[in-house]
C-alpha atoms as a PDB file:
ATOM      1  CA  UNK A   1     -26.330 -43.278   9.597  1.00  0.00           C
ATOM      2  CA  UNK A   2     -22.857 -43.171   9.912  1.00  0.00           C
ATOM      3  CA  UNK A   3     -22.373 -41.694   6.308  1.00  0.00           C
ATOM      4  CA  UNK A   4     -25.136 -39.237   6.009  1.00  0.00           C
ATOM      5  CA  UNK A   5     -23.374 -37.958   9.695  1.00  0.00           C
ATOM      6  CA  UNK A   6     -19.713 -38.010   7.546  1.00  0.00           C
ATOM      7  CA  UNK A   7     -21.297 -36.156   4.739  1.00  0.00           C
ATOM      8  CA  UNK A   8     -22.905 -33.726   6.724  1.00  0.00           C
ATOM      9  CA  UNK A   9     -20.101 -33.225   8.559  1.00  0.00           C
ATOM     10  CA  UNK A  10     -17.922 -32.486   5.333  1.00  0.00           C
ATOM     11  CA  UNK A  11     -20.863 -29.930   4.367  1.00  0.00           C
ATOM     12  CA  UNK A  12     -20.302 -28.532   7.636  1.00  0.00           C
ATOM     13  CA  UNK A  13     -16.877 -28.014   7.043  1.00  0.00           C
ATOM     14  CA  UNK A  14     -17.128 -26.399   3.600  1.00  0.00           C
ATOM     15  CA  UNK A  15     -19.381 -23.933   4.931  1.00  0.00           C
ATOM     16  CA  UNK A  16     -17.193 -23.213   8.027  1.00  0.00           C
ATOM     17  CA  UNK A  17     -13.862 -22.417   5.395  1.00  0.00           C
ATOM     18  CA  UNK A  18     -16.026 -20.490   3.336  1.00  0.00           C
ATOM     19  CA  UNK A  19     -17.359 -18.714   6.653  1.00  0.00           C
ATOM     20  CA  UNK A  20     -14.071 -18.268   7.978  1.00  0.00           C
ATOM     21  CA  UNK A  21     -12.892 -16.788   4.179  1.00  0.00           C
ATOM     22  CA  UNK A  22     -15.501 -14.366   4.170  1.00  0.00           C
ATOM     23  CA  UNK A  23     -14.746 -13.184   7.687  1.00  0.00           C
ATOM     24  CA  UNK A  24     -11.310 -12.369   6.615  1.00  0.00           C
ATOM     25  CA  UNK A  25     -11.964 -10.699   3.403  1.00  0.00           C
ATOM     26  CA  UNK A  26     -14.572  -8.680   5.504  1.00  0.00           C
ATOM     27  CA  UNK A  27     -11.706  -7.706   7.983  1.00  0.00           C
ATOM     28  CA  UNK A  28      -9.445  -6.757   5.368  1.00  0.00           C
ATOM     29  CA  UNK A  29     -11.781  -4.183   4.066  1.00  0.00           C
ATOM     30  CA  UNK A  30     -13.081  -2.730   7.270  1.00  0.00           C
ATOM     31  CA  UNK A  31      -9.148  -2.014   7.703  1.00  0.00           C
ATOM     32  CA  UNK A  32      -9.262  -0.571   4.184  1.00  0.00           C
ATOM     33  CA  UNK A  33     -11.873   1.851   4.729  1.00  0.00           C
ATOM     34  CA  UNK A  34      -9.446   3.747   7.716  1.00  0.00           C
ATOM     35  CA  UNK A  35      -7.939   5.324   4.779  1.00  0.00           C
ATOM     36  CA  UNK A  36     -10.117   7.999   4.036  1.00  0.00           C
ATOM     37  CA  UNK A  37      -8.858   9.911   0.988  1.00  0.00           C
ATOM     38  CA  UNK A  38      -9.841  13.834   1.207  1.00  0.00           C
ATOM     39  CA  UNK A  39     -12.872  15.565  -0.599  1.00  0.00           C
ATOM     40  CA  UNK A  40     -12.642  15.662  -4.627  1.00  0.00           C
ATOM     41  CA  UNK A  41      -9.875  12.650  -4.522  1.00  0.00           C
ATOM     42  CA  UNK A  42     -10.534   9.958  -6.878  1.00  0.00           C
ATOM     43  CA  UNK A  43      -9.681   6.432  -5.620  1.00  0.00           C
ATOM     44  CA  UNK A  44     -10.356   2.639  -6.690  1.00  0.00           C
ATOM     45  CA  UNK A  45     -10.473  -0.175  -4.880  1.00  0.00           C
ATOM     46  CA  UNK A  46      -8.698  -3.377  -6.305  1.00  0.00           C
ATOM     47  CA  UNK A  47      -8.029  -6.917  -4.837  1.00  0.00           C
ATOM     48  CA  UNK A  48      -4.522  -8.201  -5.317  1.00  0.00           C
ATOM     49  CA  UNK A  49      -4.026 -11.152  -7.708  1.00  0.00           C
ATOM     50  CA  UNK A  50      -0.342 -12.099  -8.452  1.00  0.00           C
ATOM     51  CA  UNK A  51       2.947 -11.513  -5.922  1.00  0.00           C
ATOM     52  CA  UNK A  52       5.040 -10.602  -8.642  1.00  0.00           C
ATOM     53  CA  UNK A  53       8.132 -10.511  -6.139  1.00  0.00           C
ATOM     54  CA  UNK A  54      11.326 -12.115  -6.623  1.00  0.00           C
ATOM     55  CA  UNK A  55      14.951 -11.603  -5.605  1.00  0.00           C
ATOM     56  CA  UNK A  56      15.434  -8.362  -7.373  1.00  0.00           C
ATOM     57  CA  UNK A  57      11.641  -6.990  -7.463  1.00  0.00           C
ATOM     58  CA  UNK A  58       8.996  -6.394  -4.827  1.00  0.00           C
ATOM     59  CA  UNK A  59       5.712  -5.778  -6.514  1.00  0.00           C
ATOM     60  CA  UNK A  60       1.752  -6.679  -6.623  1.00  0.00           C
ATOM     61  CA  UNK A  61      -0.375  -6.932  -9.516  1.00  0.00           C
ATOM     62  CA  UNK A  62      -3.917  -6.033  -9.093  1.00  0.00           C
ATOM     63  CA  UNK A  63      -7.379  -6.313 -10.663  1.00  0.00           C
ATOM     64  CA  UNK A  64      -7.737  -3.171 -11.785  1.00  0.00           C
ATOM     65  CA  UNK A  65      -6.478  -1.597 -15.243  1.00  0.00           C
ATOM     66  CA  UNK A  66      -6.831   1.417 -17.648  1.00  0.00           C
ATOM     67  CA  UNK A  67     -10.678   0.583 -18.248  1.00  0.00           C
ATOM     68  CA  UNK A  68     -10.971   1.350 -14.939  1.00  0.00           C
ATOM     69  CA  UNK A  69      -9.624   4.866 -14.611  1.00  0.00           C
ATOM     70  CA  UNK A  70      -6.240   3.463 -13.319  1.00  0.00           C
ATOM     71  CA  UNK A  71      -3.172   5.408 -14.826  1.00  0.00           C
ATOM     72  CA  UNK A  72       0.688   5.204 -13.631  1.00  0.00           C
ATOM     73  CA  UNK A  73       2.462   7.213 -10.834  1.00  0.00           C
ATOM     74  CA  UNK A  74      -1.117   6.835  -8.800  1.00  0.00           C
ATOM     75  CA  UNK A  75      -0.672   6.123  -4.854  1.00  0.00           C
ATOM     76  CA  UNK A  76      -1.130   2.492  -3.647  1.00  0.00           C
ATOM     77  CA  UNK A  77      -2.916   2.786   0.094  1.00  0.00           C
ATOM     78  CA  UNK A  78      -4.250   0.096   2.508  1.00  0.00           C
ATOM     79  CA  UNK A  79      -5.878   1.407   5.964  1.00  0.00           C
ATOM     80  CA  UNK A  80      -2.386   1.085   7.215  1.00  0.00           C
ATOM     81  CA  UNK A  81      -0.955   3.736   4.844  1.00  0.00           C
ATOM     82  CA  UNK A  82       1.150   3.929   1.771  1.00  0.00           C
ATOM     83  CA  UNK A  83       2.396   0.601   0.154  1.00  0.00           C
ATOM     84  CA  UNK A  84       3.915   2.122  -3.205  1.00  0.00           C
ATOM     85  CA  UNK A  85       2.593   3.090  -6.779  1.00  0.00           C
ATOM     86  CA  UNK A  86       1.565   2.316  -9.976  1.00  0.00           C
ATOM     87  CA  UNK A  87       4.003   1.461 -12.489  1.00  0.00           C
ATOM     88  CA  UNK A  88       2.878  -0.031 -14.980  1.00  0.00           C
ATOM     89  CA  UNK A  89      -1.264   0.063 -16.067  1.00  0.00           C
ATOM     90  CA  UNK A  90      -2.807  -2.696 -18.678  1.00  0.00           C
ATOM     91  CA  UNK A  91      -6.122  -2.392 -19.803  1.00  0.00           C
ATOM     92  CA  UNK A  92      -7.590  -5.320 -17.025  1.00  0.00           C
ATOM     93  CA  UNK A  93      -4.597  -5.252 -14.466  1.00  0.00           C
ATOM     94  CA  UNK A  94      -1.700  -3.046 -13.004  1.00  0.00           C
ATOM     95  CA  UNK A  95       1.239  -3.298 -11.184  1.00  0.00           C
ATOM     96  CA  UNK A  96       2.293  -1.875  -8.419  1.00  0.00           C
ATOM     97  CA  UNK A  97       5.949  -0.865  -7.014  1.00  0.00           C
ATOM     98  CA  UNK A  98       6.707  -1.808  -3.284  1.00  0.00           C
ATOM     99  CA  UNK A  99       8.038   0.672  -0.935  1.00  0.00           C
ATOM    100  CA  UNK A 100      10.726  -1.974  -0.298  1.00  0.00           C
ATOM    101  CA  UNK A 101      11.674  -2.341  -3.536  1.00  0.00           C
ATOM    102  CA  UNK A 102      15.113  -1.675  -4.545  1.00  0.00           C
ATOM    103  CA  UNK A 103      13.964   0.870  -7.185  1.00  0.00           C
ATOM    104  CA  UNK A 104      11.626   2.711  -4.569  1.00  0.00           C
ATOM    105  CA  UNK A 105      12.963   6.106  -2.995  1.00  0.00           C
ATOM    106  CA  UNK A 106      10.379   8.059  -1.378  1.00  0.00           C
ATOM    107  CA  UNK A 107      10.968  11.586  -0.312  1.00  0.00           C
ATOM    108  CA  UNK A 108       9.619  11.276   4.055  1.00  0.00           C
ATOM    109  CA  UNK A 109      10.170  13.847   6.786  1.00  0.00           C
ATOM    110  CA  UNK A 110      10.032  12.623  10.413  1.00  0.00           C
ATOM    111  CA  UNK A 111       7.086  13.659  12.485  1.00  0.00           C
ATOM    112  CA  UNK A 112       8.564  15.634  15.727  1.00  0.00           C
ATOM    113  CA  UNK A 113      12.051  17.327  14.303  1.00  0.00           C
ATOM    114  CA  UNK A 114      11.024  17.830  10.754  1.00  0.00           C
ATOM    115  CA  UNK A 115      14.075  16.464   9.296  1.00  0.00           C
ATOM    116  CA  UNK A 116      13.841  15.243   5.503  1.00  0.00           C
ATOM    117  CA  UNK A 117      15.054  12.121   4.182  1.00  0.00           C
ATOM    118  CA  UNK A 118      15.090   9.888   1.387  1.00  0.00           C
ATOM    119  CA  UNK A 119      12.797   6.591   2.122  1.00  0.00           C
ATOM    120  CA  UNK A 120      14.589   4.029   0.440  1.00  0.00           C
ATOM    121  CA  UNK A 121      14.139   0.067   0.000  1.00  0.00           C
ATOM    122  CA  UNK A 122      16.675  -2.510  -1.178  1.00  0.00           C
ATOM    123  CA  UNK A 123      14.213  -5.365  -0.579  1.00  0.00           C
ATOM    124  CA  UNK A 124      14.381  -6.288   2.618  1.00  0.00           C
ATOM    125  CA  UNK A 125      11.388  -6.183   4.740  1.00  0.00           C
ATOM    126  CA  UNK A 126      12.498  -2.729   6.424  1.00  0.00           C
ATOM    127  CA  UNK A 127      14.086   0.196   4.718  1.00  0.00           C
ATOM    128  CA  UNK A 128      16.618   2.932   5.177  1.00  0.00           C
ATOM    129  CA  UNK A 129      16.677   6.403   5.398  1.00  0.00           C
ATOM    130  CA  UNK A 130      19.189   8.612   3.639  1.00  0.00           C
ATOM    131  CA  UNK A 131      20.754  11.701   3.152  1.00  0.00           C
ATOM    132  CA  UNK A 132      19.300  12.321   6.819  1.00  0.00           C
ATOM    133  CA  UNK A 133      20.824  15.046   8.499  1.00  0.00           C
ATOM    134  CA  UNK A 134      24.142  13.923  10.564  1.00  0.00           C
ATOM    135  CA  UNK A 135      22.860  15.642  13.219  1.00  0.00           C
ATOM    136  CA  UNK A 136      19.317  13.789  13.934  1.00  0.00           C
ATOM    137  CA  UNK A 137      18.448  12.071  16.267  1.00  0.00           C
ATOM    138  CA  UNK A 138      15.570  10.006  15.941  1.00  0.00           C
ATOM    139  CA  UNK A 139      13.949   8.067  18.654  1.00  0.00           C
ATOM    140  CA  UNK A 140      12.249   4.332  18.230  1.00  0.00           C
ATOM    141  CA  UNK A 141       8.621   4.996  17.272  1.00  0.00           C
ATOM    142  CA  UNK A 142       8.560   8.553  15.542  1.00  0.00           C
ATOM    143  CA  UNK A 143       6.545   8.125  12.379  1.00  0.00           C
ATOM    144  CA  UNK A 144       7.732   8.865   8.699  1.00  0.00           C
ATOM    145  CA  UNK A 145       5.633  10.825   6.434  1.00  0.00           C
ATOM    146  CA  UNK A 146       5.589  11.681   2.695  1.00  0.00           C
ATOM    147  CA  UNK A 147       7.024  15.343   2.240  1.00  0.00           C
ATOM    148  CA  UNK A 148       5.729  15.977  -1.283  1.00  0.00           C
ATOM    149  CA  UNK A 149       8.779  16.780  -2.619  1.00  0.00           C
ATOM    150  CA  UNK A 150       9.284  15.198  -5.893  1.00  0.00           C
ATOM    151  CA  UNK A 151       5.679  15.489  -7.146  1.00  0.00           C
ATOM    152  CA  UNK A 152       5.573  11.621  -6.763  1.00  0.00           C
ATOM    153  CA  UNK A 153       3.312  11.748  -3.562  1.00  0.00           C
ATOM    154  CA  UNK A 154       1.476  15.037  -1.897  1.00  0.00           C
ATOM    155  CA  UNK A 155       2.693  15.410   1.471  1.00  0.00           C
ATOM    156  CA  UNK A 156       1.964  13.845   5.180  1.00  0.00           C
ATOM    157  CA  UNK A 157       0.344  10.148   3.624  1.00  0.00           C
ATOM    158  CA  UNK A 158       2.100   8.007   6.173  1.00  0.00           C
ATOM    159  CA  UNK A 159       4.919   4.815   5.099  1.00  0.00           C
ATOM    160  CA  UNK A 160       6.669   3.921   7.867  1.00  0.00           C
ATOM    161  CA  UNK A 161       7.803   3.870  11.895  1.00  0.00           C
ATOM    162  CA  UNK A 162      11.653   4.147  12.940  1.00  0.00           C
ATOM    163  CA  UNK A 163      11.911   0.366  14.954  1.00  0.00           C
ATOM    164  CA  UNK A 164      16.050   0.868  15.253  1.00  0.00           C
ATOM    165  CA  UNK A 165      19.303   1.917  15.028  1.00  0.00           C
ATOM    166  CA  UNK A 166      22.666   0.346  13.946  1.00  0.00           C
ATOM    167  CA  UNK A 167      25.568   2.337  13.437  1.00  0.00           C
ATOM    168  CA  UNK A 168      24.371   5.226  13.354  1.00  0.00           C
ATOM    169  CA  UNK A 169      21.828   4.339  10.259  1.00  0.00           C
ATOM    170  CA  UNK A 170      18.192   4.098  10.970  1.00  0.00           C
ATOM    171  CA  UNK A 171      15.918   1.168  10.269  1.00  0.00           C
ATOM    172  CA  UNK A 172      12.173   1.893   9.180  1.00  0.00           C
ATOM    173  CA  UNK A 173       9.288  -0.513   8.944  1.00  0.00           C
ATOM    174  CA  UNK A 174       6.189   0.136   6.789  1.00  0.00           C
ATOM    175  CA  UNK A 175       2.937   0.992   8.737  1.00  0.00           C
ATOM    176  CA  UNK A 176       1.427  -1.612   6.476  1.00  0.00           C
ATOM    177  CA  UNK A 177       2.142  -5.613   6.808  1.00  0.00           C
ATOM    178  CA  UNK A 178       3.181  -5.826   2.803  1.00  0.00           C
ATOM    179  CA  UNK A 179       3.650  -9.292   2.889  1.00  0.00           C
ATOM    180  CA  UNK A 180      -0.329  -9.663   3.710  1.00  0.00           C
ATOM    181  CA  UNK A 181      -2.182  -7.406   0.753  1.00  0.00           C
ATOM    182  CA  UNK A 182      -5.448  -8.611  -0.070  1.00  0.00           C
ATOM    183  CA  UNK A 183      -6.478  -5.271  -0.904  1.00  0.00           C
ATOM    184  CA  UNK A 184      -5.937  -1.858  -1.880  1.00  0.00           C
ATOM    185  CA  UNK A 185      -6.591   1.675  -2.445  1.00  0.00           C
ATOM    186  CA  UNK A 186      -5.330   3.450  -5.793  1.00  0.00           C
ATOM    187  CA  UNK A 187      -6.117   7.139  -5.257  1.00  0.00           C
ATOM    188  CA  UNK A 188      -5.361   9.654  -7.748  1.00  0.00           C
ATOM    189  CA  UNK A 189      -3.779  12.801  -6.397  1.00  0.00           C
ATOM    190  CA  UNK A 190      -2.854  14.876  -9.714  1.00  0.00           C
ATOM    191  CA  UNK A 191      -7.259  15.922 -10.992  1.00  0.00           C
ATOM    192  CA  UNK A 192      -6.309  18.905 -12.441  1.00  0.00           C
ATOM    193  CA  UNK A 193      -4.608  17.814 -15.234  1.00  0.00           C
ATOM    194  CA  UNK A 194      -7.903  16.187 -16.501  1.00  0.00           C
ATOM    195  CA  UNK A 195      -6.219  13.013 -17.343  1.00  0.00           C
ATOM    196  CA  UNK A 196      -8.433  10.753 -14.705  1.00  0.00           C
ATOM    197  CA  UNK A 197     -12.560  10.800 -15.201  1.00  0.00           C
ATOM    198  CA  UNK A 198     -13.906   8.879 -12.430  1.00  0.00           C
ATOM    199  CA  UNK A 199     -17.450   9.806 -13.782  1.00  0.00           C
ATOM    200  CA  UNK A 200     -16.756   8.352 -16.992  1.00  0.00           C
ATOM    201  CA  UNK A 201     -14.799   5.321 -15.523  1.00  0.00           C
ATOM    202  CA  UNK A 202     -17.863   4.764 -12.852  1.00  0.00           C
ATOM    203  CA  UNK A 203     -15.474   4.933 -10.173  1.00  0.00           C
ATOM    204  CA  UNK A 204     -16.734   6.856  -6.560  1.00  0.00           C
ATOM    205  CA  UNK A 205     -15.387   9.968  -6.264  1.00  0.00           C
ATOM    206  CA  UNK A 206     -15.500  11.904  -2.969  1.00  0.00           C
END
């Protein structure tokens, strides 16, 4: 009696990790689903797969590739906001760039004065902001939005939150907890060019 009650309770178990996996997967997506890309925007949903980090690089690979519609320079989302871009796009898999990555520079203004920046990360969980305007002041809090310049990103897709200031330079967190990404959002902001078919790709457009 004493083993069947083991071995039931080792069932029990399984089922309760499995439970408690699914729960969090589940979570993960409701949070995905905040970010709601506008009408006509073509997006794909992809589960991350690989931390391709290291000491120099700060990237994800995901499950989702060129048969799927994805193509390079496309935005990387969560619910949070923007995480980074594609860089690189196999046929099964792609890679994306990390806002904190010391390659990553991401034109931002700052919600509230309108001053423009450069978003940049030297990977390190936060990032800095430069060629900021000597005479801004920013306060603790004030959010950090794309500014379209560039081309790279369209405008006002929120990155980060100013936390702090030392020596005059301001620190910057991303909105989005990058060192938890179980999913994403690649949406595809450049249509007109005709170079992304969601139809064909059977991806959801709307």
């Amino acid at each position: 009696e004493n083993e069947r009650l083991r071995a039931e309770n080792a069932k029990l178990m399984q089922w309760q990790n499995t439970a408690l996996g699914l729960e969090n997967e589940n979570k993960e997506l409701r949070q995905l689903l905040r970010y709601a890309p506008e009408p006509k925007l073509a997006f794909i949903s992809a589960r991350v797969i690989a931390d391709a980090g290291g000491p120099f690089v700060r990237s994800l690979i995901v499950t989702a590739g060129k048969t799927d519609g994805v193509r390079e320079g496309m935005a990387a989302m969560t619910g949070e906001g923007l995480i980074g871009r594609v860089v690189e796009a196999g046929e099964w898999s792609s890679r994306i760039l990390l806002i904190t990555d010391l390659n990553s520079r991401i034109p931002v203004v700052i919600t509230g004065s309108g001053d423009h920046a450069i978003l940049a990360g030297d990977n390190a969980p936060r990032l800095k902001l430069l060629y900021l305007p000597q005479d801004a002041i920013l306060k603790p809090g004030v959010r950090v939005l794309t500014s379209g310049h560039g081309g790279v990103f369209p405008p006002n897709l929120p990155v980060g939150m100013v936390i702090s200031t030392a020596k005059g330079a301001y620190e910057i967190a991303p909105l989005a907890s990058l060192g938890r990404i179980n999913q994403v959002r690649l949406v595809d902001f450049n249509l007109k060019g005709g170079s992304f078919n969601p139809m064909a790709a059977g991806i959801e457009a709307r």
